[in-house]
N, C-alpha and C. Protein backbone atom coordinates (compact mmCIF):
# COMPACT_ATOMS: atom_id res chain seq x y z
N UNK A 1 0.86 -1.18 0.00
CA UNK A 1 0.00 0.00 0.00
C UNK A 1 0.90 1.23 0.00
N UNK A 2 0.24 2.48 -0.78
CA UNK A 2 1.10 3.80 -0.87
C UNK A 2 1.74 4.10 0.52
N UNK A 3 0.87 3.56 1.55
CA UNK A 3 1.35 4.22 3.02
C UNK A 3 0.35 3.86 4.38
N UNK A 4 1.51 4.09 5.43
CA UNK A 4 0.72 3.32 6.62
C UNK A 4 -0.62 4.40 6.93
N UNK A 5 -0.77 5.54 6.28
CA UNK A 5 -1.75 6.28 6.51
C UNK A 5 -3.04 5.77 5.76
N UNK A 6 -2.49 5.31 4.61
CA UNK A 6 -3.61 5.18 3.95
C UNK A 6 -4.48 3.83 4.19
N UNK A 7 -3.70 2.76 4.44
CA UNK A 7 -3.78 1.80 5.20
C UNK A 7 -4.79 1.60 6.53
N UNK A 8 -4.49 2.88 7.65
CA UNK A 8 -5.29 3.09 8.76
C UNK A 8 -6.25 3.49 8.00
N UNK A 9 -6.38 4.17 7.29
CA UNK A 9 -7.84 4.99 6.60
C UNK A 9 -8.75 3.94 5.98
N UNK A 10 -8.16 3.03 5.46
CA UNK A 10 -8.80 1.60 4.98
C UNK A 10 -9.49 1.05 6.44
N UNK A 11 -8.91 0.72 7.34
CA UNK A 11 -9.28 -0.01 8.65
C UNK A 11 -10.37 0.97 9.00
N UNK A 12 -10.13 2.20 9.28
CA UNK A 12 -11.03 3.21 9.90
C UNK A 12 -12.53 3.27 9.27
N UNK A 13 -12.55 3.52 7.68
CA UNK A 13 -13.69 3.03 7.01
C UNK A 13 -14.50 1.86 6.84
N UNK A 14 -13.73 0.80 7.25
CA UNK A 14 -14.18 -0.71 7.30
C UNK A 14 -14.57 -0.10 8.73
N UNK A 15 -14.45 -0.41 9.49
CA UNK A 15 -14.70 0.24 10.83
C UNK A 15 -15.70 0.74 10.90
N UNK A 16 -16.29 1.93 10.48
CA UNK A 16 -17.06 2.74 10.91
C UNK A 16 -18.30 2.22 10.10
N UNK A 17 -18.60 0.86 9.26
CA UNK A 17 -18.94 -0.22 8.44
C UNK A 17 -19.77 -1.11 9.71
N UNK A 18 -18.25 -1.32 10.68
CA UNK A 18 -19.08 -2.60 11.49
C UNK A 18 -18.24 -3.57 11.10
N UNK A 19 -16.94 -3.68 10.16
CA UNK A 19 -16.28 -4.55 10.38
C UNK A 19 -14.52 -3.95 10.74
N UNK A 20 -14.30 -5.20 11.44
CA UNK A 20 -12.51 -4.72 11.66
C UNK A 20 -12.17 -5.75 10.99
N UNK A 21 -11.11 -4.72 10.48
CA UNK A 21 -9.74 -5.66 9.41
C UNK A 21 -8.91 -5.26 10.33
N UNK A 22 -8.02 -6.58 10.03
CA UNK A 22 -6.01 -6.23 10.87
C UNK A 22 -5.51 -5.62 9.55
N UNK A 23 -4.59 -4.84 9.96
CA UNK A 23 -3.14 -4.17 9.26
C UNK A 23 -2.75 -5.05 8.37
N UNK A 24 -2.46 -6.37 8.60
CA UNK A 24 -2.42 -7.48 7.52
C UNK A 24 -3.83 -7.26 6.42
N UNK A 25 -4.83 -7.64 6.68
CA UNK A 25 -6.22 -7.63 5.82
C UNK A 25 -5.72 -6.00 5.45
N UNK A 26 -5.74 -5.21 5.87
CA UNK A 26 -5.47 -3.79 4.64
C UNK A 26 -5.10 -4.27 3.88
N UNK A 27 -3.46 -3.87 4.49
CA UNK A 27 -2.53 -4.23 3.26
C UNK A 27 -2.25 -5.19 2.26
N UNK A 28 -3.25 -6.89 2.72
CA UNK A 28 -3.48 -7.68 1.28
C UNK A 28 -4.39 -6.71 0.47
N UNK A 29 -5.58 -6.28 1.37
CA UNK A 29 -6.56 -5.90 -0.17
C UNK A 29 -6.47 -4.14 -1.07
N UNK A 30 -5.11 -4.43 -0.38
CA UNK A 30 -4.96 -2.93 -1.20
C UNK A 30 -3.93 -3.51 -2.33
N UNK A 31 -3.14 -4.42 -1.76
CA UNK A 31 -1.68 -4.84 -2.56
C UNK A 31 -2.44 -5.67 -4.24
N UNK A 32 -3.64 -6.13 -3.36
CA UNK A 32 -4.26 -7.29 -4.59
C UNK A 32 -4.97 -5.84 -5.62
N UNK A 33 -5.45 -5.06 -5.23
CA UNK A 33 -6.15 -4.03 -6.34
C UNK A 33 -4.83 -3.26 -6.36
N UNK A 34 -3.67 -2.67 -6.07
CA UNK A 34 -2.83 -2.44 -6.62
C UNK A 34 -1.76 -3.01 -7.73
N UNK A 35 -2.43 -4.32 -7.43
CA UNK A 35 -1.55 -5.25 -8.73
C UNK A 35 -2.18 -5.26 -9.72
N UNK A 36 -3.29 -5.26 -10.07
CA UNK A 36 -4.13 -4.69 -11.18
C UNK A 36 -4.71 -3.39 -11.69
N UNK A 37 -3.58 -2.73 -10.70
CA UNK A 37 -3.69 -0.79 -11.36
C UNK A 37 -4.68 -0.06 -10.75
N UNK A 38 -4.93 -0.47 -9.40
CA UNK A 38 -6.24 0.01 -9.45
C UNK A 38 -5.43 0.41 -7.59
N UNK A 39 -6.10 1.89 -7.17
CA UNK A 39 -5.84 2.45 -5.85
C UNK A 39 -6.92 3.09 -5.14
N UNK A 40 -7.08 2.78 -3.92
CA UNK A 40 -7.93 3.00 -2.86
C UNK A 40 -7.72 4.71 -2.49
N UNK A 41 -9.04 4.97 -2.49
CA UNK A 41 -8.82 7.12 -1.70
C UNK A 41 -10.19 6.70 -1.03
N UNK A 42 -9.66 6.93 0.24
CA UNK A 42 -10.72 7.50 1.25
C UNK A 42 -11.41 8.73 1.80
N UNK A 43 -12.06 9.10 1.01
CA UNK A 43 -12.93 10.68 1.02
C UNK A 43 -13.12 11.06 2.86
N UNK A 44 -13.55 12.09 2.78
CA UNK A 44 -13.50 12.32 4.23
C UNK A 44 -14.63 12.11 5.00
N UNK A 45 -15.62 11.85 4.25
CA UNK A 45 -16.88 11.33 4.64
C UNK A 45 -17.01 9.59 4.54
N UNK A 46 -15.55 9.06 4.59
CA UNK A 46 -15.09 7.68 4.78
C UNK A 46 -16.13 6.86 3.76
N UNK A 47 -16.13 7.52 2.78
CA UNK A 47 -16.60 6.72 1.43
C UNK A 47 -15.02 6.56 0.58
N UNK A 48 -15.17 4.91 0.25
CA UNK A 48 -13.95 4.30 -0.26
C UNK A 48 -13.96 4.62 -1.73
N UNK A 49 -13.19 5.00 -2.22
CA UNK A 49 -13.14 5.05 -3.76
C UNK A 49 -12.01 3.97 -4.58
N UNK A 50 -12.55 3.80 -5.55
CA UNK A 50 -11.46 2.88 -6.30
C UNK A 50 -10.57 3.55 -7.67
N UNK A 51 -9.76 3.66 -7.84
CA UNK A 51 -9.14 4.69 -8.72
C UNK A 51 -8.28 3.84 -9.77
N UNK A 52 -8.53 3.96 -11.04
CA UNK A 52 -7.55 3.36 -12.05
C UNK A 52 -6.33 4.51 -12.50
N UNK A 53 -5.26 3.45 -11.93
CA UNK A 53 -4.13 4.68 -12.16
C UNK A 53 -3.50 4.70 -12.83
N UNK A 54 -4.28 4.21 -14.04
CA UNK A 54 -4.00 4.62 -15.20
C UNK A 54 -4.76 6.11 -15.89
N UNK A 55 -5.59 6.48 -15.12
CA UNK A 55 -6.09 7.76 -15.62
C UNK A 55 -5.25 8.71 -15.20
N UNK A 56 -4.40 8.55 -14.19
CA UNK A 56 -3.39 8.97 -13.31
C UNK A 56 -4.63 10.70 -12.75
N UNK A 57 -4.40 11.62 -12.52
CA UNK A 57 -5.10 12.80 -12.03
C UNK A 57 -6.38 12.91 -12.12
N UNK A 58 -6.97 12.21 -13.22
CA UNK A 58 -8.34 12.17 -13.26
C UNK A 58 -9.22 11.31 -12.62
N UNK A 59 -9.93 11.94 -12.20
CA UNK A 59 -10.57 11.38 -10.90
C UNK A 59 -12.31 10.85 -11.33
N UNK A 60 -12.77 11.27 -12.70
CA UNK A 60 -14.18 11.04 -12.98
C UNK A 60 -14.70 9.76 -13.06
N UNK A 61 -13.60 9.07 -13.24
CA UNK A 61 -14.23 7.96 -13.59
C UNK A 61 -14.11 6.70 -12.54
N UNK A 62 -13.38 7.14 -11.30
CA UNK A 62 -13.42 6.57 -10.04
C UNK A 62 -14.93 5.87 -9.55
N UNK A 63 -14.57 4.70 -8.96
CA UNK A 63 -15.72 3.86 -9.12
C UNK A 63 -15.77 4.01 -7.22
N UNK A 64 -17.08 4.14 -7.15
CA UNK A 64 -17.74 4.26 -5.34
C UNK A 64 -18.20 3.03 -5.07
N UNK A 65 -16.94 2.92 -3.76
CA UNK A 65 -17.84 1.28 -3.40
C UNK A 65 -18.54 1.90 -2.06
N UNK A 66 -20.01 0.89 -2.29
CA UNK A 66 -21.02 1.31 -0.66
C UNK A 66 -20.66 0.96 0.52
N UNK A 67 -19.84 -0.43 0.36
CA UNK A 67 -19.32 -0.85 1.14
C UNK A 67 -18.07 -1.35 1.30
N UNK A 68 -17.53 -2.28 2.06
CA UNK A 68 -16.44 -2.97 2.38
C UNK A 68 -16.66 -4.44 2.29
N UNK A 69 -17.83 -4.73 2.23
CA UNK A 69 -18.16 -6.02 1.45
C UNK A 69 -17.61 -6.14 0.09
N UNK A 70 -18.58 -5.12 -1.00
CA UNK A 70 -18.35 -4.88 -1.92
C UNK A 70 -16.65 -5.26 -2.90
N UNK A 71 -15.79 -4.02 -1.95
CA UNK A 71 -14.73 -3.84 -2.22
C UNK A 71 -13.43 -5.63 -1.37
N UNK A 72 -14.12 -6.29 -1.03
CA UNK A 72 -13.48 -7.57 -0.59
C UNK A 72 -13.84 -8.00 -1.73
N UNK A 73 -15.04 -8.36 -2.18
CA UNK A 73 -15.28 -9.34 -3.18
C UNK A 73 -14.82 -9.24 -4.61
N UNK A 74 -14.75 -7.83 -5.12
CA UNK A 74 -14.11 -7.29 -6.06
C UNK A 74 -12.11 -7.89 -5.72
N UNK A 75 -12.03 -8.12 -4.69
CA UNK A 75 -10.57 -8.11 -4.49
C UNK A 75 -10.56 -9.56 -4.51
N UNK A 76 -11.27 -10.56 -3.88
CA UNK A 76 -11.28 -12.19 -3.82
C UNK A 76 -11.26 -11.94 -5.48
N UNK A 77 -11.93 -11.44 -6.01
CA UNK A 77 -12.25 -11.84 -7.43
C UNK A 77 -11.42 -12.04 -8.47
N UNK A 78 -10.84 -10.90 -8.53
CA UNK A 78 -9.05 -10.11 -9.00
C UNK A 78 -8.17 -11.42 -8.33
N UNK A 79 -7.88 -11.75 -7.31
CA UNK A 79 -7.27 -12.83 -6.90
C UNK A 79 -6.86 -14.05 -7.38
N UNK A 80 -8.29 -14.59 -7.36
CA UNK A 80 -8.57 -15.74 -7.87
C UNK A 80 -8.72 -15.70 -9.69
N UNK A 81 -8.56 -14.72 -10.03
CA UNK A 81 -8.36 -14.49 -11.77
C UNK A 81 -6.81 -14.80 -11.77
N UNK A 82 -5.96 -14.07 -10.58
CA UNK A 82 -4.17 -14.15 -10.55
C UNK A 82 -3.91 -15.60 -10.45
N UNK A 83 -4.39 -16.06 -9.89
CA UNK A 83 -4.55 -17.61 -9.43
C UNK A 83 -4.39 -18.37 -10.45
N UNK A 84 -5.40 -18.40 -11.20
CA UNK A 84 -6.20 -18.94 -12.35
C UNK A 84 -4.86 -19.01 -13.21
N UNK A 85 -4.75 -17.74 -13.66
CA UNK A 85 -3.37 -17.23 -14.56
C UNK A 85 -2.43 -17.85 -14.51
N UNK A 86 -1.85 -17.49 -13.26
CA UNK A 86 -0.65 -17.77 -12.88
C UNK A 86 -0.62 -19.73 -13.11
N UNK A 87 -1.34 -20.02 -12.55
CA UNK A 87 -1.60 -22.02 -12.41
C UNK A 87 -1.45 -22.52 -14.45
N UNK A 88 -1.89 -21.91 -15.02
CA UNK A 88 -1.95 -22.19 -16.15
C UNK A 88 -0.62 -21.63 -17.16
N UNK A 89 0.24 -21.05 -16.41
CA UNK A 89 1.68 -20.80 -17.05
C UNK A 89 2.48 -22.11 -16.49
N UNK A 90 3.78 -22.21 -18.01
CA UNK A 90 4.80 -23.04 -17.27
C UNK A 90 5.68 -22.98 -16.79
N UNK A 91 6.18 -21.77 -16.88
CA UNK A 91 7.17 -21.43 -15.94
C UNK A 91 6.81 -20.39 -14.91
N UNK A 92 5.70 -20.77 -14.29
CA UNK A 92 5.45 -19.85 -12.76
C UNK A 92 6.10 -20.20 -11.94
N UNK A 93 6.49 -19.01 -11.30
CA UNK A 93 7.29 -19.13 -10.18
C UNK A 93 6.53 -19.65 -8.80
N UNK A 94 6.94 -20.57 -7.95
CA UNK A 94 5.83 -21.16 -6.87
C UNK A 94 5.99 -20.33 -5.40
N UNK A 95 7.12 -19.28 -5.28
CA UNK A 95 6.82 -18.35 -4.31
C UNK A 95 5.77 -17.40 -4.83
N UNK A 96 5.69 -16.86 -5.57
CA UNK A 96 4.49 -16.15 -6.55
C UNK A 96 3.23 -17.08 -6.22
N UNK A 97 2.89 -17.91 -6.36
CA UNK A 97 1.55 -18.30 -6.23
C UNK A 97 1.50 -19.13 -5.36
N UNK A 98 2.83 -19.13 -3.89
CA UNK A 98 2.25 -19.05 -2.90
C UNK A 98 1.44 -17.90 -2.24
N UNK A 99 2.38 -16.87 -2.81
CA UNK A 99 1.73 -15.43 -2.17
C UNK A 99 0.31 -15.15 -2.34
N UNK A 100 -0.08 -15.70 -3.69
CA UNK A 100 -1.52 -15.40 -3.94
C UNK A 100 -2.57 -16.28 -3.28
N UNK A 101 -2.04 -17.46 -2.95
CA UNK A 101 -2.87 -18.11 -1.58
C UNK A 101 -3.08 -17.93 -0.71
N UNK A 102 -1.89 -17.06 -0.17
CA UNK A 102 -1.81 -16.58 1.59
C UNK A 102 -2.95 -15.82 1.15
N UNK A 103 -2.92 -14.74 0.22
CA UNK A 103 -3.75 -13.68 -0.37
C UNK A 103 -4.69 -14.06 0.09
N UNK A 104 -5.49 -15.12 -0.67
CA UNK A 104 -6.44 -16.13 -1.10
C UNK A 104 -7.25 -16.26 0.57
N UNK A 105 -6.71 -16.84 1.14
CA UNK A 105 -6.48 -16.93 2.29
C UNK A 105 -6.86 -16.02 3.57
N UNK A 106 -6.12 -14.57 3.63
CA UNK A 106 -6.57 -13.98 4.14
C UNK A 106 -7.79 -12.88 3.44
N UNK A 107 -8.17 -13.04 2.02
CA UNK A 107 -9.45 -11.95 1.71
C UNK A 107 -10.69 -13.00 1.63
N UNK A 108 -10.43 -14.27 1.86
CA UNK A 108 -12.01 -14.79 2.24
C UNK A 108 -12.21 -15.02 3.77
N UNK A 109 -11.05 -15.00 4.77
CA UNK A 109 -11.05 -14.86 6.19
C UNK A 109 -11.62 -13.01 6.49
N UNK A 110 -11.08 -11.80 5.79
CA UNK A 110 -11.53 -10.56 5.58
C UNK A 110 -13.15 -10.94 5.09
N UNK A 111 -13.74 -11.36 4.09
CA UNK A 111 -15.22 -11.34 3.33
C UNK A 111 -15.61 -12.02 4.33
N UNK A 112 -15.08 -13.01 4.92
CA UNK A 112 -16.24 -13.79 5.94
C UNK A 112 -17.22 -12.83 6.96
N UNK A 113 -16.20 -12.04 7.67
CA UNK A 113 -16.24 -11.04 8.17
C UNK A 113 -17.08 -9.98 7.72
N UNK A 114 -16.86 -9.20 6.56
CA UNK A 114 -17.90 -8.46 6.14
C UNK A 114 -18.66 -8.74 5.85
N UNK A 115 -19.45 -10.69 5.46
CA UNK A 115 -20.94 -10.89 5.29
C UNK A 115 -21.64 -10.85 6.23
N UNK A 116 -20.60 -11.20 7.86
CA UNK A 116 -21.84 -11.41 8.27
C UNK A 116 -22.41 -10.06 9.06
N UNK A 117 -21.39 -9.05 8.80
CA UNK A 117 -21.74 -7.93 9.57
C UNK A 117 -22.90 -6.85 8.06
N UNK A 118 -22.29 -6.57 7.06
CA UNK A 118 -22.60 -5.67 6.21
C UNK A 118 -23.69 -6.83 4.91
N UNK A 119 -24.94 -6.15 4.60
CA UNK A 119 -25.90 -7.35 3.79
C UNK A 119 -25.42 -7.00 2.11
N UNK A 120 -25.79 -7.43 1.49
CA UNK A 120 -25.37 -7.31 0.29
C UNK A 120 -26.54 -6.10 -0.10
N UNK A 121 -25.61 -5.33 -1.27
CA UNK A 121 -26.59 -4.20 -1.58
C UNK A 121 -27.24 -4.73 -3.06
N UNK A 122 -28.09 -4.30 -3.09
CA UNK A 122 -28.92 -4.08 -4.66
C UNK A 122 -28.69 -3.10 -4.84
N UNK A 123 -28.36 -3.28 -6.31
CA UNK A 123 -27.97 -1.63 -6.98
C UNK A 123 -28.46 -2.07 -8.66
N UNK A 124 -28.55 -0.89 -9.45
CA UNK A 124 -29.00 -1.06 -10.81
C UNK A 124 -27.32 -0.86 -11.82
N UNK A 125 -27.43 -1.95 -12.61
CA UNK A 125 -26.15 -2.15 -13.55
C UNK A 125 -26.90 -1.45 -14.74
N UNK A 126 -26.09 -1.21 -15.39
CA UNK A 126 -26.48 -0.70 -17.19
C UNK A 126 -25.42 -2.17 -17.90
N UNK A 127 -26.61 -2.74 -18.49
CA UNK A 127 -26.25 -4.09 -19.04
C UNK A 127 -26.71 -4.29 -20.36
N UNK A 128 -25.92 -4.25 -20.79
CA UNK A 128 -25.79 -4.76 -22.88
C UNK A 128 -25.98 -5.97 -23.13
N UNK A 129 -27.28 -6.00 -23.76
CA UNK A 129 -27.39 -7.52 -24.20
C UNK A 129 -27.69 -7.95 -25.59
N UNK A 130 -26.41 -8.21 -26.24
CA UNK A 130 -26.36 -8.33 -27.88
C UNK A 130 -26.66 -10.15 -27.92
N UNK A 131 -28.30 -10.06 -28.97
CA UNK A 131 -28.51 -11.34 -29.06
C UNK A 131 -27.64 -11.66 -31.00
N UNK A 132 -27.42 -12.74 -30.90
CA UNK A 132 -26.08 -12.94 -32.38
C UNK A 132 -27.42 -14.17 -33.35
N UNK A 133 -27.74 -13.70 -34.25
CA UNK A 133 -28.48 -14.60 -34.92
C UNK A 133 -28.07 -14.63 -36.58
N UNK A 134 -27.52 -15.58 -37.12
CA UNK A 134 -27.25 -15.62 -38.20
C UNK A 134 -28.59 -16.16 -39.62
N UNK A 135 -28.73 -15.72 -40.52
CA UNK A 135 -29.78 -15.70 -41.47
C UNK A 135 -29.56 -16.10 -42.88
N UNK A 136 -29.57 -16.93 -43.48
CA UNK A 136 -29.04 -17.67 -44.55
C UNK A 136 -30.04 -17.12 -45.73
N UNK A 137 -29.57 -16.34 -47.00
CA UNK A 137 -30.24 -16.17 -48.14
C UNK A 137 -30.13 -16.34 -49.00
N UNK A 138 -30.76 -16.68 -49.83
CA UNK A 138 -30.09 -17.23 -51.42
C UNK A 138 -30.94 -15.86 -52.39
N UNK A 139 -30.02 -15.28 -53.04
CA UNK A 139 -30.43 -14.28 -53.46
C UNK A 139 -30.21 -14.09 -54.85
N UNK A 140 -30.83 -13.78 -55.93
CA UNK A 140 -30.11 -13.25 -56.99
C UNK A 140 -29.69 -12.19 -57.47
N UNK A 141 -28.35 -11.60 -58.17
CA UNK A 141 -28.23 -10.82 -58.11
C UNK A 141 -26.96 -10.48 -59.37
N UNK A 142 -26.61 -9.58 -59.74
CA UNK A 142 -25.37 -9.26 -60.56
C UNK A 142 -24.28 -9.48 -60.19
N UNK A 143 -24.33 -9.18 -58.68
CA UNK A 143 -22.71 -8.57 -57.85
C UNK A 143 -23.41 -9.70 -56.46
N UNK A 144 -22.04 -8.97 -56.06
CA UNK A 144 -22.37 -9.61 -54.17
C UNK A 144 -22.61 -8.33 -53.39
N UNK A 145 -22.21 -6.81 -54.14
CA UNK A 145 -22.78 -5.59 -53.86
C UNK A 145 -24.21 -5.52 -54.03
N UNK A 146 -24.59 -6.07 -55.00
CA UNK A 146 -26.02 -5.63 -55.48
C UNK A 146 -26.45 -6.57 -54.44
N UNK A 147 -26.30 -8.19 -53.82
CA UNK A 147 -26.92 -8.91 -53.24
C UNK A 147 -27.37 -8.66 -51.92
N UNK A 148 -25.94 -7.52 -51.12
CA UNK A 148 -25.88 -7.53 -50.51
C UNK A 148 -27.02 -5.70 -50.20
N UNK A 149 -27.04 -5.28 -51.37
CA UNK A 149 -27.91 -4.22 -51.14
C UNK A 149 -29.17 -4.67 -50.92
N UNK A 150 -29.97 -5.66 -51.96
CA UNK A 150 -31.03 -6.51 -52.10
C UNK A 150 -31.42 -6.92 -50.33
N UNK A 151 -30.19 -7.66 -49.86
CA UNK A 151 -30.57 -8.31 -48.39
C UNK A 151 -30.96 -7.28 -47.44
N UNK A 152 -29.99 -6.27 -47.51
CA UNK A 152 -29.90 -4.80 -46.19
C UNK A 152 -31.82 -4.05 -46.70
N UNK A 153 -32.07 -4.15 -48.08
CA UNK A 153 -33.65 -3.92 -48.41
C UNK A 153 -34.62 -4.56 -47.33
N UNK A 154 -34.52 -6.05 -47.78
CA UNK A 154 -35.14 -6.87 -47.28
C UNK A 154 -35.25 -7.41 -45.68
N UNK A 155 -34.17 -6.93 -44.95
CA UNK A 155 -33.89 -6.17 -43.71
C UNK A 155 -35.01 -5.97 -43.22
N UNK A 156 -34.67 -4.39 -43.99
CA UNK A 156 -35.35 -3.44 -43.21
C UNK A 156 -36.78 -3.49 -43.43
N UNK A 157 -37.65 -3.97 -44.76
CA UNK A 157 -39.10 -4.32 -44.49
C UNK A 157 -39.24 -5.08 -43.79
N UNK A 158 -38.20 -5.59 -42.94
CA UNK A 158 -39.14 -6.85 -42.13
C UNK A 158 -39.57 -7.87 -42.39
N UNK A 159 -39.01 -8.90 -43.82
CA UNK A 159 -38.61 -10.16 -44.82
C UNK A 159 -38.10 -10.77 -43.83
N UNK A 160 -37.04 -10.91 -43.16
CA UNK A 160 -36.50 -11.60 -42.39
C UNK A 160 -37.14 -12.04 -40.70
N UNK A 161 -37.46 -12.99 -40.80
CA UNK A 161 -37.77 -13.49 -39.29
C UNK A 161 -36.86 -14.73 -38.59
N UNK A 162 -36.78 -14.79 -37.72
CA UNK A 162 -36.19 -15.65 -36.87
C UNK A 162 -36.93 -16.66 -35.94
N UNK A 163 -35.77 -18.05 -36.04
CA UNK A 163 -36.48 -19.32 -35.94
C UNK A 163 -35.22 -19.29 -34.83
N UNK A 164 -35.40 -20.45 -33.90
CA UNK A 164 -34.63 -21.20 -32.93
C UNK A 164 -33.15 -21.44 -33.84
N UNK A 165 -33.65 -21.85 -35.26
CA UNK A 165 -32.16 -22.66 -35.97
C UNK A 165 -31.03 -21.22 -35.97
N UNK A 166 -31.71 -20.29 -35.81
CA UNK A 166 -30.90 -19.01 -36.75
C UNK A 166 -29.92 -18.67 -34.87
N UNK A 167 -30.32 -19.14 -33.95
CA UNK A 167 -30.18 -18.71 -32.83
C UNK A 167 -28.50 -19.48 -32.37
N UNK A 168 -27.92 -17.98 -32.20
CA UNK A 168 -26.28 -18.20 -32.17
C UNK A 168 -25.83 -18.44 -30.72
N UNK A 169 -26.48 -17.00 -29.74
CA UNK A 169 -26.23 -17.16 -28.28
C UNK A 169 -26.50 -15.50 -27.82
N UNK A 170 -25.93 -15.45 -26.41
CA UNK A 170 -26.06 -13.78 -26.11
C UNK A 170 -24.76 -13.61 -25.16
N UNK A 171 -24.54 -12.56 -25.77
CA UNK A 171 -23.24 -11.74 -25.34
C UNK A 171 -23.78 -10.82 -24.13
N UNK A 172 -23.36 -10.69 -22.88
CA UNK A 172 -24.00 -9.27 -22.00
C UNK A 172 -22.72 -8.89 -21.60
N UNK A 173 -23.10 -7.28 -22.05
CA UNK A 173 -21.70 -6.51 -21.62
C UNK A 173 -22.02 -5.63 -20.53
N UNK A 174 -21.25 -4.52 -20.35
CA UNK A 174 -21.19 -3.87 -19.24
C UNK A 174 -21.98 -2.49 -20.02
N UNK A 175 -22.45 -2.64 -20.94
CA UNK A 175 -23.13 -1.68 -21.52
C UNK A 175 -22.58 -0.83 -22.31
């Protein structure tokens, strides 16, 4: 972590939450979102912010966590992606992904802790949901320009309908 200040400011906000973290639990779940670019600011109204520092000064696009639940599980998550990673290389180093166990280790001993004190929040996502359906035409035509003008026609009147067969899957994004 940037510093033992910022560190207490982590504990102090978990704290004033209803849960206590040790000095250890900080400093894993700051070290684990610092390994993926990402840094903790504690506003003074002890709302936690998450900061990609890669925007480096810009601050707009800083993401507000409600809680300290929240911000554990986001960090187990990130973890266990390092985990994942790391296990599937061949030349990983095995002090390296011991560290990410201890990790491992102490941010679901930290989440245990914040479930049973802090409830999970409902909140509204903005969620993209691209359905992929492919449409087979046999067309005649001069060109594969002209065919393809002919199809984008036939489009748009509304010629084309969809069956189960045409059905590819669905993509959901973050919007």
């Amino acid at each position: 972590m940037q510093s033992e200040i910022q560190r207490q400011l982590l504990m102090a906000a978990a704290t004033r939450q209803g849960v206590t973290i040790t000095p250890i639990e900080a400093e894993t779940l700051a070290d684990v979102l610092e390994g993926y670019g990402l840094s903790l600011i504690i506003e003074e109204d002890w709302t936690i912010k998450v900061h990609e520092q890669r925007h480096g000064r810009e601050h707009s696009a800083d993401w507000t966590s409600s809680d300290i639940r929240e911000l554990v599980e986001m960090a187990v998550d990130l973890n266990n992606e390092a985990i994942v990673d790391m296990t599937g290389e061949r030349d990983a180093e095995p002090e390296v992904l011991l560290g990410l166990h201890k990790d491992e280790y102490i941010l679901h001993a930290m989440l245990g802790k914040a479930m049973r004190i802090v409830p999970p929040q409902l909140k509204k996502y903005h969620v993209g949901i691209v359905i992929n359906h492919k449409i087979y035409d046999d067309i005649e035509a001069a060109s594969w320009t002209e065919a393809e003008s002919i199809a984008q026609k036939k489009w748009m009147n509304g010629e084309y309908g969809y069956s189960d067969k045409d059905f590819l899957g669905i993509m959901v994004t973050n919007g």
